[in-house]
N, C-alpha and C. Protein backbone atom coordinates (compact mmCIF):
# COMPACT_ATOMS: atom_id res chain seq x y z
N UNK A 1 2.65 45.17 -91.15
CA UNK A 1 2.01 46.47 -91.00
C UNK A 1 2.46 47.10 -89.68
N UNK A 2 2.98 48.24 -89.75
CA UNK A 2 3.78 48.78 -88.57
C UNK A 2 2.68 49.89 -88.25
N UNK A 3 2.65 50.18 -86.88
CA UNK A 3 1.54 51.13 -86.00
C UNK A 3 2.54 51.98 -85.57
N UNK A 4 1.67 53.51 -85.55
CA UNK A 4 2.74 54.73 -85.22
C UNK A 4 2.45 54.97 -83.53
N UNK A 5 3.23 54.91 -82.82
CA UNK A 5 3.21 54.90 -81.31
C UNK A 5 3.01 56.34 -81.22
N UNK A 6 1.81 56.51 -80.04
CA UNK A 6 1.18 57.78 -79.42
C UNK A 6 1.08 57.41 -78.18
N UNK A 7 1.04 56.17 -77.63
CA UNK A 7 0.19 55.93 -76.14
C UNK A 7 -0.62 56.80 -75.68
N UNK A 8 -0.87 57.11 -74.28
CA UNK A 8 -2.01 57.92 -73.96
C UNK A 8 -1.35 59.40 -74.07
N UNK A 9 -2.30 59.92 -74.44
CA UNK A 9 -2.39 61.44 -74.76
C UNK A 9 -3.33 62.22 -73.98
N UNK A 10 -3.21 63.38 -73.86
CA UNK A 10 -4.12 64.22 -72.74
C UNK A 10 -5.42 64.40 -73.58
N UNK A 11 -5.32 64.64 -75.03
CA UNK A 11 -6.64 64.69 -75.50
C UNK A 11 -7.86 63.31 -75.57
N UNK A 12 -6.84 62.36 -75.55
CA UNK A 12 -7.87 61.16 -75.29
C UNK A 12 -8.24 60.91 -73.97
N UNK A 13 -7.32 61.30 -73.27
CA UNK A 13 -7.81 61.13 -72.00
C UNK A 13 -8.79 62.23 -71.47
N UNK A 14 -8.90 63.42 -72.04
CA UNK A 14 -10.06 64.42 -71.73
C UNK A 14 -11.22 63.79 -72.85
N UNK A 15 -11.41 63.26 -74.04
CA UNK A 15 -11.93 62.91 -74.67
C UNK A 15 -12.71 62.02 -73.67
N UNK A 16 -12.38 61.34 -73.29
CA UNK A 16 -12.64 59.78 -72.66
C UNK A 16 -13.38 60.56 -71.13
N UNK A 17 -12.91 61.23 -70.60
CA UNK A 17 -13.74 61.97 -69.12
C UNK A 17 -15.05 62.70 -69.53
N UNK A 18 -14.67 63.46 -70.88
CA UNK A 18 -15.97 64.24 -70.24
C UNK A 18 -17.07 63.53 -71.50
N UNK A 19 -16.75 62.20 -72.36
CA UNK A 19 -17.73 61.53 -73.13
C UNK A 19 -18.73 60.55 -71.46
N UNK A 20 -17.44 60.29 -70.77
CA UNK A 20 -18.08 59.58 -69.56
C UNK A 20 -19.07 60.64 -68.28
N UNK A 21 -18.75 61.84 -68.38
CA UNK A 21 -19.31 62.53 -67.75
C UNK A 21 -20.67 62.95 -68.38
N UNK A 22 -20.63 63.50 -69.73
CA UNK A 22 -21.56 63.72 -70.05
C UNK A 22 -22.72 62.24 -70.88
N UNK A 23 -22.47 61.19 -70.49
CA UNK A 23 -23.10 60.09 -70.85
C UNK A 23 -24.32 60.38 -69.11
N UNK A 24 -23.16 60.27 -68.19
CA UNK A 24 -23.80 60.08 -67.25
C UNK A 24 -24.86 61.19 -66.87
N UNK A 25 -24.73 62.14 -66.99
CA UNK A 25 -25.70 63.41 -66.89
C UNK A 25 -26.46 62.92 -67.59
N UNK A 26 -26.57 63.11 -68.86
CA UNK A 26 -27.99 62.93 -69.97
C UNK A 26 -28.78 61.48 -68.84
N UNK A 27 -27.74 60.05 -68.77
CA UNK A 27 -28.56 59.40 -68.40
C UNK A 27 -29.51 59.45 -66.63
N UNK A 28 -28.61 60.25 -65.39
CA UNK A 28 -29.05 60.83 -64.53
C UNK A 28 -30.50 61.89 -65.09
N UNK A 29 -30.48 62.98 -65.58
CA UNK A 29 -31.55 63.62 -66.21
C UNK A 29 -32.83 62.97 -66.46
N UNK A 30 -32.31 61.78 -67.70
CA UNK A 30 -33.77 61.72 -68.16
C UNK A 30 -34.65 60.44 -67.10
N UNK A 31 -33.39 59.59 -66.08
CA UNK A 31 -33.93 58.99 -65.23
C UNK A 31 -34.99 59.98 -63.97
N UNK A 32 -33.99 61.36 -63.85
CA UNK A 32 -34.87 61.69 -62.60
C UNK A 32 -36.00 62.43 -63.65
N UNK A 33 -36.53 62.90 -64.70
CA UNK A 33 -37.12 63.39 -65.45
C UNK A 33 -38.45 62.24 -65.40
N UNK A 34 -38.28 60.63 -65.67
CA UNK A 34 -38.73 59.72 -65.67
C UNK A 34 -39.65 59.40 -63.72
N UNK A 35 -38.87 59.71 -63.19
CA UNK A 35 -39.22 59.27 -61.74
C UNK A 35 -40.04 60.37 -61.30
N UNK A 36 -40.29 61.56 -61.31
CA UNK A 36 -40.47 62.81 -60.74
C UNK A 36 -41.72 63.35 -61.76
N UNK A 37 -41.51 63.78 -63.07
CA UNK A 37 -42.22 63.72 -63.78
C UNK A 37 -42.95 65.11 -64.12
N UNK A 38 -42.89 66.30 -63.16
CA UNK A 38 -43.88 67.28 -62.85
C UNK A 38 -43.38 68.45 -63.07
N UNK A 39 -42.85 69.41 -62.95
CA UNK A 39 -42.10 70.88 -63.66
C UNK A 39 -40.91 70.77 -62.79
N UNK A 40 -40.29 69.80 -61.69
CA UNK A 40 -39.07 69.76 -61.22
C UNK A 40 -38.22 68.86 -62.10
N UNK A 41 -39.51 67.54 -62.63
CA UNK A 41 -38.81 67.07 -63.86
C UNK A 41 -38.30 67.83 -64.82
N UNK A 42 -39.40 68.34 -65.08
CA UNK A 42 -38.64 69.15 -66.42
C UNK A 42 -37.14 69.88 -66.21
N UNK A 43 -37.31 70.44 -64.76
CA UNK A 43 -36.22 71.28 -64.47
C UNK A 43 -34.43 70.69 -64.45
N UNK A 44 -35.03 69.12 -64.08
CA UNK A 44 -33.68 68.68 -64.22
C UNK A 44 -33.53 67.43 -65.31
N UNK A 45 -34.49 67.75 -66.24
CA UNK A 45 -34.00 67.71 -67.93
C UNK A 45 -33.74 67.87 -67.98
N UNK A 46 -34.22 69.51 -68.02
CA UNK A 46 -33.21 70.49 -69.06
C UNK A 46 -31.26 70.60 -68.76
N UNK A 47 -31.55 70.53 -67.59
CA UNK A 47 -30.37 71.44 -66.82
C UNK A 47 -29.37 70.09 -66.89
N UNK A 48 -30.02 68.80 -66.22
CA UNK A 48 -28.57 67.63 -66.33
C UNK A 48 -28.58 67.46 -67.97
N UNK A 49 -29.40 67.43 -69.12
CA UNK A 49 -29.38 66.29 -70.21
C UNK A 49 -28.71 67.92 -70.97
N UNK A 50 -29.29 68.70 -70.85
CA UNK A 50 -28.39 69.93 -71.61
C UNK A 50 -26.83 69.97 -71.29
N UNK A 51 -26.70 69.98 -70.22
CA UNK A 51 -25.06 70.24 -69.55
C UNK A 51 -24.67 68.71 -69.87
N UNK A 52 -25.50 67.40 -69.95
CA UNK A 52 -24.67 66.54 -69.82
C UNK A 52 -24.19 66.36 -71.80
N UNK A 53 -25.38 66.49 -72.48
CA UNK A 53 -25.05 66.76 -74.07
C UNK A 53 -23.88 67.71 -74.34
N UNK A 54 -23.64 68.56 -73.91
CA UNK A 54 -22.81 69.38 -73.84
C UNK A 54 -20.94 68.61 -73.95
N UNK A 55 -20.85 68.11 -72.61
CA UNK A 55 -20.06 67.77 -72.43
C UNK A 55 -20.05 66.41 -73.26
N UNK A 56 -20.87 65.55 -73.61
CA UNK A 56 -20.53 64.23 -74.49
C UNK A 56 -20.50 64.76 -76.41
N UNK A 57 -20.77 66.21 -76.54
CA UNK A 57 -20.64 66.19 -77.84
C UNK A 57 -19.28 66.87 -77.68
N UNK A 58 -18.63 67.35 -76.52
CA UNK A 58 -16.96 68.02 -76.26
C UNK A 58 -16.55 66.46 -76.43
N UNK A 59 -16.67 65.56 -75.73
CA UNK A 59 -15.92 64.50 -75.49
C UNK A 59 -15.59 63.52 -76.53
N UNK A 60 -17.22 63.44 -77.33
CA UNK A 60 -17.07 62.80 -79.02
C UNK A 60 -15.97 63.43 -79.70
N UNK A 61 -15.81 64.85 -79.54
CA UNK A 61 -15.04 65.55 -81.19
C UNK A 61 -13.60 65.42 -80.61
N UNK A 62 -13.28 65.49 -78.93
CA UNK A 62 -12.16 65.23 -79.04
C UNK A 62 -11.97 63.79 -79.06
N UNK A 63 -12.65 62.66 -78.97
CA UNK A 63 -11.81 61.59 -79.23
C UNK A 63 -11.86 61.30 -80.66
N UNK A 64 -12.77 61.79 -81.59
CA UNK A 64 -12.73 61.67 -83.11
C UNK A 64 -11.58 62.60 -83.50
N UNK A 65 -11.05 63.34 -83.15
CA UNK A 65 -9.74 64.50 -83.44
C UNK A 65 -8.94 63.44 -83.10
N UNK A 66 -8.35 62.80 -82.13
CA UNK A 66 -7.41 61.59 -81.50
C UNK A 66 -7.51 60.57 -82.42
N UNK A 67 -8.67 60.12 -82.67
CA UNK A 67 -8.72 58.76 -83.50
C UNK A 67 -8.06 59.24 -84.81
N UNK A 68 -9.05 60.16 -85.08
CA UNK A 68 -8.63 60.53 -86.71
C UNK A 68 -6.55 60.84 -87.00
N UNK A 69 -6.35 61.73 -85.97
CA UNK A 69 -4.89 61.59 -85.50
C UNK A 69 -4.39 60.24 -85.56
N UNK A 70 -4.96 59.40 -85.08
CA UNK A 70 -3.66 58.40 -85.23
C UNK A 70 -3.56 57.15 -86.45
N UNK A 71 -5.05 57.54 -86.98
CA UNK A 71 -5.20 56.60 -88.18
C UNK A 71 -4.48 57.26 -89.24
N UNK A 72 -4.43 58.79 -89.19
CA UNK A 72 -3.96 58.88 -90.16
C UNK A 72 -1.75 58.97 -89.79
N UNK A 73 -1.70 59.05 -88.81
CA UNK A 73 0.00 58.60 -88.44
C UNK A 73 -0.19 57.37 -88.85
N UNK A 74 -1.15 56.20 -88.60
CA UNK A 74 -0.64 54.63 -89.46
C UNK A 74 -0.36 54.75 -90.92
N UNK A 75 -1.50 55.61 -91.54
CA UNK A 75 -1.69 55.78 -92.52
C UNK A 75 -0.28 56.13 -93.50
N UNK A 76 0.13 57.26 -92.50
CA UNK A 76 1.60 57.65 -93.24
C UNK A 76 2.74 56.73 -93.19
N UNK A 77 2.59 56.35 -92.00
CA UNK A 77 3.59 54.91 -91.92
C UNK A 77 3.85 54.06 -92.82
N UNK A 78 2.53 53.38 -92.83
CA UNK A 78 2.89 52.40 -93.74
C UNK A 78 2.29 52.66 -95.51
N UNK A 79 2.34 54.01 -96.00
CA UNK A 79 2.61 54.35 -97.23
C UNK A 79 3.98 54.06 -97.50
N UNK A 80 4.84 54.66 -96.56
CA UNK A 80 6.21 53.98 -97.28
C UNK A 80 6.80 55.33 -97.60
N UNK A 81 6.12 56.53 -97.81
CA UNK A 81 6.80 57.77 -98.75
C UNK A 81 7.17 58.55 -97.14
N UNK A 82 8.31 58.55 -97.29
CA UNK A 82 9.21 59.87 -96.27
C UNK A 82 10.16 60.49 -97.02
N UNK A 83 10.24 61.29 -96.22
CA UNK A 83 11.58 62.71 -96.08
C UNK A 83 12.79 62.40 -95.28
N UNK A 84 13.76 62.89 -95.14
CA UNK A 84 14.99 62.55 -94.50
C UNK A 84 15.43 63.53 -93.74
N UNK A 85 14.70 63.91 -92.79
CA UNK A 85 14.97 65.77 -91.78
C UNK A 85 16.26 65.23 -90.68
N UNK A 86 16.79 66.31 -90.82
CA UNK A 86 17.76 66.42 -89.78
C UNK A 86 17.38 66.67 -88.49
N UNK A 87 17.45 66.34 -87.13
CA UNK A 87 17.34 66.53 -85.97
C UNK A 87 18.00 67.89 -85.59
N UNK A 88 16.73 69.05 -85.61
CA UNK A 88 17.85 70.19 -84.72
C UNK A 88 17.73 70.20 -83.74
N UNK A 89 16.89 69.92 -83.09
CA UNK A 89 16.69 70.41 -81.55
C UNK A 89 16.25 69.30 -80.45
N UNK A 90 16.33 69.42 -79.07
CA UNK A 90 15.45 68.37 -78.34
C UNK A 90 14.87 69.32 -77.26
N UNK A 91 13.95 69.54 -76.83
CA UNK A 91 13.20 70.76 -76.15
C UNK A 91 12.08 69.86 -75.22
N UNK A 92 12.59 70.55 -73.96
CA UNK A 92 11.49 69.65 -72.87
C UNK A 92 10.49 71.26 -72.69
N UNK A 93 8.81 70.21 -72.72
CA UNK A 93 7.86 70.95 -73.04
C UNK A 93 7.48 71.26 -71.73
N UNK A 94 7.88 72.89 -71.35
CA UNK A 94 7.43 72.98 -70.08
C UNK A 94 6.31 73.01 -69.60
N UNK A 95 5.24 73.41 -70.26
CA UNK A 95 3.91 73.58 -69.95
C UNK A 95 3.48 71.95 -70.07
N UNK A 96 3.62 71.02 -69.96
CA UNK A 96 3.10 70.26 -69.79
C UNK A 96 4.16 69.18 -68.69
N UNK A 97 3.10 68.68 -67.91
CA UNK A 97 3.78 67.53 -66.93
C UNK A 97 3.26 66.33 -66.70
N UNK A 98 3.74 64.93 -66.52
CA UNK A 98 3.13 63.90 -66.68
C UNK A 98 3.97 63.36 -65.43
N UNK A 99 3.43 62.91 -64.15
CA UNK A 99 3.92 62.56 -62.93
C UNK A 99 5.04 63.15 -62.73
N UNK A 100 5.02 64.91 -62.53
CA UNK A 100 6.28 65.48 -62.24
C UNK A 100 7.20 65.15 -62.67
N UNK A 101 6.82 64.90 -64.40
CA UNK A 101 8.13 65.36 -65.40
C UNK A 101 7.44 65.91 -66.42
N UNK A 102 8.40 66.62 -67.22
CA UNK A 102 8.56 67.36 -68.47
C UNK A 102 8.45 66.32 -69.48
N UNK A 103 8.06 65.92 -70.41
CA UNK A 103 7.93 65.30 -71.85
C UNK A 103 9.13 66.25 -72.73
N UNK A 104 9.91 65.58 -73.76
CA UNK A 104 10.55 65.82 -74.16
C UNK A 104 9.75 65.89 -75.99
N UNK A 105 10.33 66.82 -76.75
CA UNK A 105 9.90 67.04 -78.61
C UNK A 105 10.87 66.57 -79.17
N UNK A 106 11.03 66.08 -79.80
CA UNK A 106 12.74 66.49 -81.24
C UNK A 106 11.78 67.16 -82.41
N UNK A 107 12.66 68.15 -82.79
CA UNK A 107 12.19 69.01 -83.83
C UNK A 107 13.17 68.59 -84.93
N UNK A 108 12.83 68.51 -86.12
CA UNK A 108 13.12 68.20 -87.05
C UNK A 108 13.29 69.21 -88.22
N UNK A 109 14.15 69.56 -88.90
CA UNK A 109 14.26 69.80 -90.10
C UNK A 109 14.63 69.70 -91.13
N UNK A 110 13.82 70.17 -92.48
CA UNK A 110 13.83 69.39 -93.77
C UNK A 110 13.67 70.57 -94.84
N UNK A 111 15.02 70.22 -95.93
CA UNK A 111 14.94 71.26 -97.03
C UNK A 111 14.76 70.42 -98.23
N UNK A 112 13.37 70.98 -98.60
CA UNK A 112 12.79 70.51 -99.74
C UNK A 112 13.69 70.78 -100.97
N UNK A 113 13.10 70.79 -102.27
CA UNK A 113 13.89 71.12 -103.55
C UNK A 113 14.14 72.16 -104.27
N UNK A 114 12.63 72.65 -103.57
CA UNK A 114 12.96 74.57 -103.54
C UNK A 114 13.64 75.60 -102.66
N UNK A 115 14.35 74.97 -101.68
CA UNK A 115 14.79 75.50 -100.73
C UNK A 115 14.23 75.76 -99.49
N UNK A 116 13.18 75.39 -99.61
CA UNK A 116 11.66 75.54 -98.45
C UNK A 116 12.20 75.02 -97.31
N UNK A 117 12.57 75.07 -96.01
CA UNK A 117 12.75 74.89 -94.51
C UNK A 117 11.33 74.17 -94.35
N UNK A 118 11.15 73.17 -93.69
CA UNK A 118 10.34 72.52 -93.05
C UNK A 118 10.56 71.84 -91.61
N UNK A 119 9.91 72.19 -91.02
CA UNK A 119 10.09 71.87 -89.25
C UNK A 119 8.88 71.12 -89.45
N UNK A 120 9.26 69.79 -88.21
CA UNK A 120 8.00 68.81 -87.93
C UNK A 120 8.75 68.62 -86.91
N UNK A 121 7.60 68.41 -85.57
CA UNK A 121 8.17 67.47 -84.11
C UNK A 121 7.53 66.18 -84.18
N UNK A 122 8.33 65.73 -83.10
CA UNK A 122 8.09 64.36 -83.27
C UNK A 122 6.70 63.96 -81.63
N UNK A 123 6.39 63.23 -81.41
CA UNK A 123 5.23 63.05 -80.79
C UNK A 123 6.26 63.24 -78.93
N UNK A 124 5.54 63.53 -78.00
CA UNK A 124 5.82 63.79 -76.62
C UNK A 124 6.41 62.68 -76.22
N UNK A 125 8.25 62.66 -75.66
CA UNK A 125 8.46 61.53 -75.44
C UNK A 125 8.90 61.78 -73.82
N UNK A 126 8.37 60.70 -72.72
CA UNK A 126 9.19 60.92 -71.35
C UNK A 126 10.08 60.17 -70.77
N UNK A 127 10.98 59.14 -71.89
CA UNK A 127 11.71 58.94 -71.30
C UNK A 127 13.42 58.82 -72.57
N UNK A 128 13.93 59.59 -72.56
CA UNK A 128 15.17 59.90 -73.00
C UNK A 128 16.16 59.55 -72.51
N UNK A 129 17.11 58.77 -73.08
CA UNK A 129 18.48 58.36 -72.64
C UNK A 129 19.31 59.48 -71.90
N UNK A 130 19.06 59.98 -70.44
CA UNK A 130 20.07 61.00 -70.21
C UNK A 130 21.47 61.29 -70.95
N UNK A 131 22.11 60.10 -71.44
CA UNK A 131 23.48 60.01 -72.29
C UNK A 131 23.12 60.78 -74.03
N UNK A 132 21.69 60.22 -74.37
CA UNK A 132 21.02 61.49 -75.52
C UNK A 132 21.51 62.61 -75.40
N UNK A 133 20.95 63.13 -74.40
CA UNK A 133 20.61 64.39 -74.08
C UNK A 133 21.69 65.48 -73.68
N UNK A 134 22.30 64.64 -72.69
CA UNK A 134 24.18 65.83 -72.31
C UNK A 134 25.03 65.62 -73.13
N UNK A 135 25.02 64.64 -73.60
CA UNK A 135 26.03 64.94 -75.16
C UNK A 135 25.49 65.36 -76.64
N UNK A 136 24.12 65.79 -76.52
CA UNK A 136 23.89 66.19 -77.73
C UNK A 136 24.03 65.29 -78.82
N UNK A 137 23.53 64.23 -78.67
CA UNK A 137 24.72 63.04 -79.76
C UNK A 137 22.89 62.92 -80.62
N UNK A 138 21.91 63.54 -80.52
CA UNK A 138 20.74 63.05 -81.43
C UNK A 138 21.13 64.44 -82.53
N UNK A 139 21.53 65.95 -82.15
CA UNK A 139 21.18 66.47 -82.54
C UNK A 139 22.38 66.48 -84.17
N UNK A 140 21.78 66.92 -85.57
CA UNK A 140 22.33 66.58 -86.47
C UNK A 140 21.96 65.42 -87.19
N UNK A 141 21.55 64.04 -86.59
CA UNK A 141 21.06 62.76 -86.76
C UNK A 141 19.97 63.16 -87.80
N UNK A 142 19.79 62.14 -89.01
CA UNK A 142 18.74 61.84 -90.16
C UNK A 142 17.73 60.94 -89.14
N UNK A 143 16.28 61.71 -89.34
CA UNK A 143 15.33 60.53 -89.22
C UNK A 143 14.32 60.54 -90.23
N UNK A 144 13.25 59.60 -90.63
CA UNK A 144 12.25 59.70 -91.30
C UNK A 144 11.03 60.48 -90.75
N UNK A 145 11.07 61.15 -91.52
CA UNK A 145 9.47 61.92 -91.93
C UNK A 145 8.51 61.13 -92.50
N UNK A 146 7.25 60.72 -92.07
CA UNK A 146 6.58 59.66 -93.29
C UNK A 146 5.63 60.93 -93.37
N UNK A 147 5.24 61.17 -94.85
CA UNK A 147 4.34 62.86 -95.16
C UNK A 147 3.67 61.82 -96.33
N UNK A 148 2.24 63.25 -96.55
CA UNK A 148 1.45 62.77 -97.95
C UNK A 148 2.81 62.96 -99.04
N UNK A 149 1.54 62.73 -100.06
CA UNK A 149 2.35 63.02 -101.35
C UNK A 149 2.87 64.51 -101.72
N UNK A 150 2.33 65.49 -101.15
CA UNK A 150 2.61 66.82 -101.69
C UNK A 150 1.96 67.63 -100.62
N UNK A 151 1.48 67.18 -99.70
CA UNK A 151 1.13 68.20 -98.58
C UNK A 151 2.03 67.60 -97.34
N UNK A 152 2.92 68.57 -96.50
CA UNK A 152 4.08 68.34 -95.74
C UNK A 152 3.52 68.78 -94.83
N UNK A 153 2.17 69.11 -94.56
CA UNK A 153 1.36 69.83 -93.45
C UNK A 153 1.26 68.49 -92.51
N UNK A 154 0.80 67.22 -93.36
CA UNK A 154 0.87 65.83 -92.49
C UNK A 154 2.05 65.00 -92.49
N UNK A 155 2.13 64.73 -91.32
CA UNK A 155 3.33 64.10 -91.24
C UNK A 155 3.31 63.12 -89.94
N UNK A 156 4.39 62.08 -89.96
CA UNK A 156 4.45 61.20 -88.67
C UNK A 156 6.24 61.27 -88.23
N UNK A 157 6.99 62.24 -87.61
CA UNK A 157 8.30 61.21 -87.28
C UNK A 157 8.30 60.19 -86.70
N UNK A 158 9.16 59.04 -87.11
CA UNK A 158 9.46 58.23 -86.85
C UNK A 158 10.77 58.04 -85.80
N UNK A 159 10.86 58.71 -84.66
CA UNK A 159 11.53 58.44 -83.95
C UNK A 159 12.82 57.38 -83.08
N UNK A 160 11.52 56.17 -83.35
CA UNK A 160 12.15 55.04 -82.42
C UNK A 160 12.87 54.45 -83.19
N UNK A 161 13.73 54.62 -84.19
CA UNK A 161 14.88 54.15 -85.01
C UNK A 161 15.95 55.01 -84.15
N UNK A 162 15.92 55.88 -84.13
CA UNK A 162 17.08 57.06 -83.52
C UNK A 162 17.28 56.22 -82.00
N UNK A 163 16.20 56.44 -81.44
CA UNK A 163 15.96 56.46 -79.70
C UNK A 163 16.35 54.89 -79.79
């Protein structure tokens, strides 16, 4: 059984801060709520266990968006059913930086049986063979697509065959 590589991601890692932030508020709140007891209690009920709920029901949905993300990349994996997309592009994602570097995409494309163009990227990668990259030697390259049965909306590339 083969696992689809994501390592850490910014959404799990914001997932994971503000489930820990807002754990700690609710539980700060209803402690000083508990100790105090009198309309200042109440005051910092409302105000830590509201703001801290807040932030732990942000922090739940993004790590259930992440989880659900990567069960279902195993999921496609090891169905077994892919596509065969050509590598057009390799594009470093500027808006994002991970210890003062750029993360790198490969974009992929795939012509179905109707003629349909399909683009899928492949997951944020930061470290690329400089020899990849100045010779252009990925772009053109077949990799697997692992997709549902008939919806091409989900998909996993499979990268680390190429790389």
């Amino acid at each position: 059984m083969r696992k689809a590589k994501y390592g850490i991601t910014a959404m799990l890692i914001i997932g994971i801060v503000f489930t820990l932030i807002g754990g700690i508020e609710c539980i700060c709140g209803l402690i000083t709520f508990l100790c105090v007891g009198d309309d200042l209690g109440h005051l910092f009920l409302y105000i830590f266990v509201g703001n801290g709920l807040f932030f732990l029901i942000l922090g739940v949905l993004f790590l259930a968006y992440e989880i659900n993300r990567r069960l279902r990349a195993n999921r496609l994996l090891n169905s077994g059913n892919f596509v065969l997309a050509e590598i057009s592009d390799v594009t470093m994602q500027y808006f994002v930086r991970v210890g003062f570097r750029h993360p790198y995409i490969i974009l992929c494309k795939y012509q179905d049986a109707l003629g349909e163009i399909h683009t899928f990227k492949s997951r944020e990668l930061l470290h690329i063979h400089r020899s990849l990259l100045s010779g252009r030697s990925l772009l053109g390259q077949k990799v697997k697509v692992y997709v549902e049965d008939k919806n091409l909306k989900h998909y996993y590339v499979d990268i680390d065959e190429v790389l």
